[in-house]
Each structure stands twice: as C-alpha cells, then as structure tokens.
N, C-alpha and C. Protein backbone atom coordinates (compact mmCIF):
# COMPACT_ATOMS: atom_id res chain seq x y z
N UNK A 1 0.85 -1.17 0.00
CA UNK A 1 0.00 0.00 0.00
C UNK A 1 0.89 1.24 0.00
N UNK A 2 0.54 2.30 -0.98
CA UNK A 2 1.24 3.37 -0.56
C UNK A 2 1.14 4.47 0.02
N UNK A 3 2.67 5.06 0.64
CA UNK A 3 1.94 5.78 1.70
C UNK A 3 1.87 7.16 1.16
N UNK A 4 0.71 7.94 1.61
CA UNK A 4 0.21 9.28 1.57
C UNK A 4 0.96 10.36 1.56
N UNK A 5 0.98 11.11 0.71
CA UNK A 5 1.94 12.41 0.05
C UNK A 5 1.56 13.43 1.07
N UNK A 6 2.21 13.91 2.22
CA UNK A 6 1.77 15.01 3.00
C UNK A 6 1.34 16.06 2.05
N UNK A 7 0.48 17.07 2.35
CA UNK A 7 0.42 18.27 1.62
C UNK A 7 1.25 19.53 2.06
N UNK A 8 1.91 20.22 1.40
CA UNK A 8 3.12 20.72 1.95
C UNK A 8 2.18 22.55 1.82
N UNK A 9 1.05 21.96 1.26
CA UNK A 9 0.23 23.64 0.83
C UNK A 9 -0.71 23.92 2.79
N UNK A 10 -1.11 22.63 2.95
CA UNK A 10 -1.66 22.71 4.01
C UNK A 10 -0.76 22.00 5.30
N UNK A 11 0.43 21.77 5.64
CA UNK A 11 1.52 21.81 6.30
C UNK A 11 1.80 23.28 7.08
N UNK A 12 2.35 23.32 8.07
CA UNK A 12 2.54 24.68 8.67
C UNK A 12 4.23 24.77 8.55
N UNK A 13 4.52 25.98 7.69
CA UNK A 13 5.77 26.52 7.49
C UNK A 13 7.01 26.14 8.35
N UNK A 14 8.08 25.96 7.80
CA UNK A 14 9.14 25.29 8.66
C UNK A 14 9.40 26.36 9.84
N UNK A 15 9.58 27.45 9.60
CA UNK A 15 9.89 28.67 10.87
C UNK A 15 9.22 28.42 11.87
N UNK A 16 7.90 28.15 11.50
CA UNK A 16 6.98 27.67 12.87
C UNK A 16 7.87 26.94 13.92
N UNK A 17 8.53 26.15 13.40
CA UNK A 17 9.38 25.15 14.27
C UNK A 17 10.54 25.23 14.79
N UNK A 18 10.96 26.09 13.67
CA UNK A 18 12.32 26.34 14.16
C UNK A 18 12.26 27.26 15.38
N UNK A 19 11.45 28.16 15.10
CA UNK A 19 11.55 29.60 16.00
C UNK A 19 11.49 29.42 17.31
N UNK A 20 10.95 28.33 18.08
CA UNK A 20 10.58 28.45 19.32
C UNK A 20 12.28 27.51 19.98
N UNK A 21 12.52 26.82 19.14
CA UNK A 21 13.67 26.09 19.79
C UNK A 21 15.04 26.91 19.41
N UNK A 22 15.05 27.94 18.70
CA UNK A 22 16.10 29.18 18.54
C UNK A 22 15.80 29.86 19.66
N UNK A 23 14.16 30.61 19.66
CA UNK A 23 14.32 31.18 20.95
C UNK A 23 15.01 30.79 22.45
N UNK A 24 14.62 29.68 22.54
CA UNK A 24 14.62 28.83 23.59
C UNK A 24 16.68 28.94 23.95
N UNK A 25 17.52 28.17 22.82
CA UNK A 25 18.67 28.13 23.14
C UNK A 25 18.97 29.46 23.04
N UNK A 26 18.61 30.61 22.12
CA UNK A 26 19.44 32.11 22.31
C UNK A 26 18.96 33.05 23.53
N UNK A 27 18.30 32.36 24.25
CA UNK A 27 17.54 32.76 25.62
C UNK A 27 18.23 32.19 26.79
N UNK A 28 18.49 31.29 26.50
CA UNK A 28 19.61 30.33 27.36
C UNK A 28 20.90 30.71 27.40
N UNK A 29 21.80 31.25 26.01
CA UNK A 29 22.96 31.64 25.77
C UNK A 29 23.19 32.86 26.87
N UNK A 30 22.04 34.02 25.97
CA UNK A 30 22.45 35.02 26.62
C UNK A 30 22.07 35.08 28.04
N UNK A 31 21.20 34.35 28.92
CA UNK A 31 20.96 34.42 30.36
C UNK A 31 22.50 33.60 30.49
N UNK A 32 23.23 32.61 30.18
CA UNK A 32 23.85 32.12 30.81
C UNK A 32 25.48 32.62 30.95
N UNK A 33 25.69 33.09 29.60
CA UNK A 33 26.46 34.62 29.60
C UNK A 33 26.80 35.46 30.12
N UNK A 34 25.47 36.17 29.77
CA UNK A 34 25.35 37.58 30.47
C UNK A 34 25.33 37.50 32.09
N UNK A 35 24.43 36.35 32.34
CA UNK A 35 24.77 36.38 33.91
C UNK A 35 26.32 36.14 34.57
N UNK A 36 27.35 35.49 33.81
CA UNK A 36 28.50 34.77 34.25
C UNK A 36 29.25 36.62 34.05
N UNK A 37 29.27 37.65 32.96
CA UNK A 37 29.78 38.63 32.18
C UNK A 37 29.68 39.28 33.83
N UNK A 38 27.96 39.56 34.21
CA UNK A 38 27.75 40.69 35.34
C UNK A 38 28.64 40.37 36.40
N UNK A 39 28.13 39.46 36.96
CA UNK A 39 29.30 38.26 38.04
C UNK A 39 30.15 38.60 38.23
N UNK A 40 31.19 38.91 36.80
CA UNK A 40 32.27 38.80 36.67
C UNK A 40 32.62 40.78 36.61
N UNK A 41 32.10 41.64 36.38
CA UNK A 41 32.28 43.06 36.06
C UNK A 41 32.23 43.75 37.87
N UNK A 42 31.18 42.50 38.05
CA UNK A 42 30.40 43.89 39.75
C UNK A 42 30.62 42.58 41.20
N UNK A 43 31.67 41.94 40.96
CA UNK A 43 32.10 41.10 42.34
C UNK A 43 31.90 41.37 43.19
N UNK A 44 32.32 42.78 43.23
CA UNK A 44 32.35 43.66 44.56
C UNK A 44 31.79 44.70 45.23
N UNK A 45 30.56 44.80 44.25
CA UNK A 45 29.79 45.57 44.68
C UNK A 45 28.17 45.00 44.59
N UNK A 46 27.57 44.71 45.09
CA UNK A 46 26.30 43.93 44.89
C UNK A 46 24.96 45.04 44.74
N UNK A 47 24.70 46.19 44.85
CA UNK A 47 23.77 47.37 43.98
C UNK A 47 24.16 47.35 42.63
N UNK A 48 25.89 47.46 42.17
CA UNK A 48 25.51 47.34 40.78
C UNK A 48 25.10 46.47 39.88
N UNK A 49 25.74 44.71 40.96
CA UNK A 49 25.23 43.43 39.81
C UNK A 49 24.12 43.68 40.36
N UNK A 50 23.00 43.82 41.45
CA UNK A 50 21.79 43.63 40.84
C UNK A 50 21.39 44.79 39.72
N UNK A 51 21.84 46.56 39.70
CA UNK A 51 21.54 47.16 39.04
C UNK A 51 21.49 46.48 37.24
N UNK A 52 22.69 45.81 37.20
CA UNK A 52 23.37 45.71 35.55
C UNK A 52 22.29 44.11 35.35
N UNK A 53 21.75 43.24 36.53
CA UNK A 53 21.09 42.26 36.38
C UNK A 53 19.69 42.31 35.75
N UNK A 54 19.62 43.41 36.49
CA UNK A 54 17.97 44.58 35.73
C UNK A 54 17.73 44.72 34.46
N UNK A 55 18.81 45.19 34.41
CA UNK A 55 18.96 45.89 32.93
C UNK A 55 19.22 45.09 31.75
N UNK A 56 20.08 44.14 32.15
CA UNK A 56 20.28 42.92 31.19
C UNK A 56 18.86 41.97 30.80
N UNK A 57 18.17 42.10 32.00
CA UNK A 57 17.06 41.48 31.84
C UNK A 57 15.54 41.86 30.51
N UNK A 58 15.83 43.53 31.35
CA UNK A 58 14.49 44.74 30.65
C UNK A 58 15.47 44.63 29.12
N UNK A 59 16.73 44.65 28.42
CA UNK A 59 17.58 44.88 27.51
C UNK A 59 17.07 43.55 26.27
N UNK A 60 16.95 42.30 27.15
CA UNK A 60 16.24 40.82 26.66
C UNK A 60 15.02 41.34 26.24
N UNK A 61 14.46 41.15 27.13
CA UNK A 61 12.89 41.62 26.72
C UNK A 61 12.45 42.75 25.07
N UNK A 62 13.14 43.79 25.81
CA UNK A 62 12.66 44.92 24.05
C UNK A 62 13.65 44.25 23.41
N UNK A 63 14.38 43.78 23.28
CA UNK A 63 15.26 43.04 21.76
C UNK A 63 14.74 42.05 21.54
N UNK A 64 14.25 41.02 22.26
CA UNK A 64 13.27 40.14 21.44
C UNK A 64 11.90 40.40 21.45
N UNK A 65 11.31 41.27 21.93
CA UNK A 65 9.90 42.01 21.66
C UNK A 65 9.97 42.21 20.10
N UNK A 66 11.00 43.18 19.98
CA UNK A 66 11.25 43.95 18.52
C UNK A 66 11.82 42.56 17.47
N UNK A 67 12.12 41.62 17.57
CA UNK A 67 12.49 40.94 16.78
C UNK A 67 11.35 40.13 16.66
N UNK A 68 10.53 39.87 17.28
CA UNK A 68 9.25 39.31 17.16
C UNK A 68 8.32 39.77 16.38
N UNK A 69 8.42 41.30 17.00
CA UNK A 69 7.59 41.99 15.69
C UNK A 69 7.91 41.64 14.72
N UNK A 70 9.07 42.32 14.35
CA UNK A 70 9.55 42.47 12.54
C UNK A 70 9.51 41.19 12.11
N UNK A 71 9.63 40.01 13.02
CA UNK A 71 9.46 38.93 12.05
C UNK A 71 8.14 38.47 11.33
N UNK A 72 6.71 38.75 12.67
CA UNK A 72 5.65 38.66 12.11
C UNK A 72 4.89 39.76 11.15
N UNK A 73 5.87 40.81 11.07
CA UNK A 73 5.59 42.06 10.38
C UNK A 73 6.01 41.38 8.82
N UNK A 74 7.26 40.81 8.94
CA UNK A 74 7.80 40.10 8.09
C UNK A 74 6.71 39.14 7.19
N UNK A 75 6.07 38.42 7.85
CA UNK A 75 4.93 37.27 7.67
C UNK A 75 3.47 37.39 7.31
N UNK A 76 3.34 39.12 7.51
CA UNK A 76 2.10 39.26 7.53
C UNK A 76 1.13 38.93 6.41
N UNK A 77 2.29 38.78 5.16
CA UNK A 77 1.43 38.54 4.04
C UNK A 77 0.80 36.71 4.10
N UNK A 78 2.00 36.20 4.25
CA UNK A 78 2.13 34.42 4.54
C UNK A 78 0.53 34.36 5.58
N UNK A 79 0.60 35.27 6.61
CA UNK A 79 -0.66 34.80 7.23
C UNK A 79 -1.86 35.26 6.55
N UNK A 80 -1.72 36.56 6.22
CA UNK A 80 -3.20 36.66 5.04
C UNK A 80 -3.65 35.87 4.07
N UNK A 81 -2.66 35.38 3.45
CA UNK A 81 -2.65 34.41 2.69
C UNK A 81 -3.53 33.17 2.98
N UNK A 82 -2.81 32.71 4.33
CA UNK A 82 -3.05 31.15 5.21
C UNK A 82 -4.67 31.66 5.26
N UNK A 83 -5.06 32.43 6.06
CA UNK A 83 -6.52 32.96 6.73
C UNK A 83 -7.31 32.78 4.75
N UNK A 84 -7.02 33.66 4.25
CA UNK A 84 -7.84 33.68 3.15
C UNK A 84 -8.34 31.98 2.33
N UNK A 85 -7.28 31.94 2.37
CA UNK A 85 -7.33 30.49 1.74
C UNK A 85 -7.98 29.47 2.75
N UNK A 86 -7.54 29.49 4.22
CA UNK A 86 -8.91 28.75 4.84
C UNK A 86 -10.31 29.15 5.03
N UNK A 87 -10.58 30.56 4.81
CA UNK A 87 -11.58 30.98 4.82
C UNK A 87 -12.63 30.47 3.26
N UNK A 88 -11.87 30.58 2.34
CA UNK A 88 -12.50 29.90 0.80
C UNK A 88 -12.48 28.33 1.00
N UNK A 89 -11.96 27.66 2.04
CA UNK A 89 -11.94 26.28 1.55
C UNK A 89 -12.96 25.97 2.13
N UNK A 90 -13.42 26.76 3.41
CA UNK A 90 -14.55 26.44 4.44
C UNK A 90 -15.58 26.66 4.13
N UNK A 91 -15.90 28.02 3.13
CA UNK A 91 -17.12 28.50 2.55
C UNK A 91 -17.05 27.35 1.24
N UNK A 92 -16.04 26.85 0.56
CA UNK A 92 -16.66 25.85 -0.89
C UNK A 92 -16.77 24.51 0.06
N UNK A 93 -16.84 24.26 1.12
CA UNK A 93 -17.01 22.81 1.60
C UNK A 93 -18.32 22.71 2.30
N UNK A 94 -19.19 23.93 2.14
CA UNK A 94 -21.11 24.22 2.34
C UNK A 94 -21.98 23.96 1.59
C-alpha cells in the first residue's frame, strides 16, 4: 500500500518550528552569559550586579519584543494568505 503524500500547501511553514527552539537556546545563551559577564564586572559591589542584572534582563525583553515583531511584520502577508485560503476552503465545503 502506498503511503500518503503530505500536503506541503496545508503543512505549517518550517519557521513555525524552528523559532521556538532558537528562541529557547538564544535565551539560554544570553541568560547564561550575560549572567557569568555581570558576576564577573560587579564582584564587589552587589547594587551594581543587581543594578546591571535589571537591565540585562528589561535589555532581553525589548530586543526580542522587537524581533518578534519584525518577524511577524515580516509574515504578515504568509498569514493573510493562510486565513484567506482557509476561509475559501470552508465557505466551498457548504
């Protein structure tokens, strides 16, 4: 018997997949880094590693906020696309 040709039209895009396990290790890098970097700058003073711990943190956040955007800013057509086309397959299957 043979086996069934996935449909690669109705498949969800490879980025889907990738993206969360990139996030995941470049989230890991830089916490594991950046935390060893502060550690290592403010030994001796413990207001500034927590100050520079802050900041490294709020610094994560808007840089991958903003890269999130632009990527789905990036996509926006790919999802109009996706929506439209399930929206016509649902209305011709009435």
């Amino acid at each position: 018997m043979a086996t069934p040709k996935t449909d690669r039209k109705n498949s969800p895009p490879r980025w889907l997949a990738v993206l969360p396990l990139t996030y995941l290790l470049a989230g890991l890098a830089w916490i594991l880094g950046s935390d060893r970097l502060v550690a290592w700058l403010y030994h001796d003073d413990l207001h500034a590693l927590v100050h520079a711990s802050t900041l490294k943190g709020a610094l994560f956040v808007i840089v991958t906020a903003t890269l999130l955007y632009v990527l789905l800013e990036m996509r926006r057509a790919e999802f109009a696309a996706a929506r439209t086309t399930s929206i016509d397959s649902s209305c011709a299957s009435r």
